[in-house]
Protein backbone atom coordinates (compact mmCIF):
# COMPACT_ATOMS: atom_id res chain seq x y z
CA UNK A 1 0.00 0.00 0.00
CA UNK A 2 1.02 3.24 -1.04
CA UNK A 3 2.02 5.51 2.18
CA UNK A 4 1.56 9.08 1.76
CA UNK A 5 4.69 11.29 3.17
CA UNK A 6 4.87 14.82 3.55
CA UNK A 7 6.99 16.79 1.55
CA UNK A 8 8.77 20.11 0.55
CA UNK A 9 10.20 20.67 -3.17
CA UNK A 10 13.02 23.05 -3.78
CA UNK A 11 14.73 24.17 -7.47
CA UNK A 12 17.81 25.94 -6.38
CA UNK A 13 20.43 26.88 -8.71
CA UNK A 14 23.89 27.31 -7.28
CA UNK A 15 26.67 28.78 -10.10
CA UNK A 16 30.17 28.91 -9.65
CA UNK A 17 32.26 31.75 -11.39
CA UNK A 18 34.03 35.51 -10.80
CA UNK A 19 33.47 38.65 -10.10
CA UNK A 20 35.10 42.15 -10.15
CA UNK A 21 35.32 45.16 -7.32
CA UNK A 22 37.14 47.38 -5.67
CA UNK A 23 38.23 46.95 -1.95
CA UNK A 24 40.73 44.01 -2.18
CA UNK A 25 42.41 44.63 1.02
CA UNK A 26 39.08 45.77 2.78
CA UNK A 27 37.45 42.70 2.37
CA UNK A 28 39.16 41.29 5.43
CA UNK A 29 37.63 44.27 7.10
CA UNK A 30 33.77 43.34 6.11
CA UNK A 31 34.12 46.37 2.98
CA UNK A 32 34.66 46.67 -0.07
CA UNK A 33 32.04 46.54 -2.99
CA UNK A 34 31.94 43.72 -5.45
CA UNK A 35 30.11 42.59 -8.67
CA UNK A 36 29.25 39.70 -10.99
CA UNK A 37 30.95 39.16 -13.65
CA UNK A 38 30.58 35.22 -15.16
CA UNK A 39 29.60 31.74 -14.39
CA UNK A 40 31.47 28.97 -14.90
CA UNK A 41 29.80 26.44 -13.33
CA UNK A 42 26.06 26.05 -12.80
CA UNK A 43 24.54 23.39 -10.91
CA UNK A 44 20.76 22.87 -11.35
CA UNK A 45 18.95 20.86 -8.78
CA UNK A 46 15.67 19.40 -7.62
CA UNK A 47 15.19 18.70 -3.70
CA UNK A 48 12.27 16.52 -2.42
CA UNK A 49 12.75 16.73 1.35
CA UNK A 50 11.62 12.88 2.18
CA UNK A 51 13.69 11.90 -1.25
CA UNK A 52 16.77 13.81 -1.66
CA UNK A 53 18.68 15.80 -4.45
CA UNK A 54 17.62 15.10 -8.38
CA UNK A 55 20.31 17.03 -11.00
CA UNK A 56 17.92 18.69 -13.74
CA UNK A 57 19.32 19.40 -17.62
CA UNK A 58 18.84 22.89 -17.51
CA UNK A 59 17.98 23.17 -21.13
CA UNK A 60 16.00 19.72 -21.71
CA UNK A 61 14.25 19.48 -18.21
CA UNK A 62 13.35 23.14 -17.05
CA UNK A 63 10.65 25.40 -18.44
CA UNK A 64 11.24 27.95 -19.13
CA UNK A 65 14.88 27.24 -19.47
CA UNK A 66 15.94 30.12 -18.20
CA UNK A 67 14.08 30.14 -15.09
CA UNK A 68 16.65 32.04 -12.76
CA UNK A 69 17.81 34.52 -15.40
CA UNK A 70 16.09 37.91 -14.03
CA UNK A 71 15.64 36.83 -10.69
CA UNK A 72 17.85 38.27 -7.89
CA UNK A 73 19.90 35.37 -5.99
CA UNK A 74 18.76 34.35 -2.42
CA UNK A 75 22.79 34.17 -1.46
CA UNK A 76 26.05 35.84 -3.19
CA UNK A 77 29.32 35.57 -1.99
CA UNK A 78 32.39 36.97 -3.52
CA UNK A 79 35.86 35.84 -2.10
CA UNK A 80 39.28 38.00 -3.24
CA UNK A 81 41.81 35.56 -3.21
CA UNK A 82 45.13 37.38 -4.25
CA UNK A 83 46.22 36.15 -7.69
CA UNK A 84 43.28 34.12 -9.00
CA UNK A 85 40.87 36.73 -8.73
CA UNK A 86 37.75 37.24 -7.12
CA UNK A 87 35.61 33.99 -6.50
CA UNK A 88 32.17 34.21 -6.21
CA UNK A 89 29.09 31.86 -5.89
CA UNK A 90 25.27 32.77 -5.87
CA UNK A 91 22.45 31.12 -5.32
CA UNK A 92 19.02 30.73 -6.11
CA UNK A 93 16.23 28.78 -5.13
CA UNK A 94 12.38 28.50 -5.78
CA UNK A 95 10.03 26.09 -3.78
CA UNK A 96 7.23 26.86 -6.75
CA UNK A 97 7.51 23.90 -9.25
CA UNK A 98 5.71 21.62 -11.13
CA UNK A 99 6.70 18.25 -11.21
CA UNK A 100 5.93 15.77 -14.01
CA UNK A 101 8.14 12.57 -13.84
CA UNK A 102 7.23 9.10 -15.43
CA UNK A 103 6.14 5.84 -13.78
CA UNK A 104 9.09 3.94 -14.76
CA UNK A 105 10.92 6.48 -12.60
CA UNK A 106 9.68 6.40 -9.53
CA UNK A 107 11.76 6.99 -6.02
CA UNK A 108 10.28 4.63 -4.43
């Protein structure tokens, strides 16, 4: 028998890349004002919380594809790191989804 389990569904999408600012030497010092500049890693994601993680193909699994384009991100961090630059991450996450996933597929 089937047992019914309460849930909550996330998309997040967490990207990886650089940014650009001023304030090097404040940043140690909470200052200094940073921006984005490019991704170079993006890492889409479904969360089911009784379930787990499920990686989505951005361009053959979301709609629209470009979901998280003009939304602001729920978390950026930039990190100055001397020589390589300025490292940054953002994320962003929606719990507003609808889910369609075959039979054959199932988690359980």
């Amino acid at each position: 028998m089937w047992e019914e389990k309460s849930s909550t569904l996330f998309v997040s999408l967490l990207e990886h890349g650089y940014g650009d600012g001023d304030g090097y030497h404040d940043h140690w010092r909470g200052g200094g004002s940073y921006s984005w500049v490019e991704a170079t890693n993006r890492d889409l994601s479904m969360k089911l919380s009784t379930w787990g993680n499920v990686s989505i193909d951005e361009d053959e699994e979301m709609v629209p594809p470009n979901f998280f384009e003009n939304q602001d991100p729920d978390d950026e961090t930039f990190e100055p790191t001397g020589n390589e630059g300025i490292h940054a991450e953002r994320q962003y996450a929606d719990a507003e989804a609808i889910v369609m996933w075959p039979r054959s597929q199932r988690w359980i």
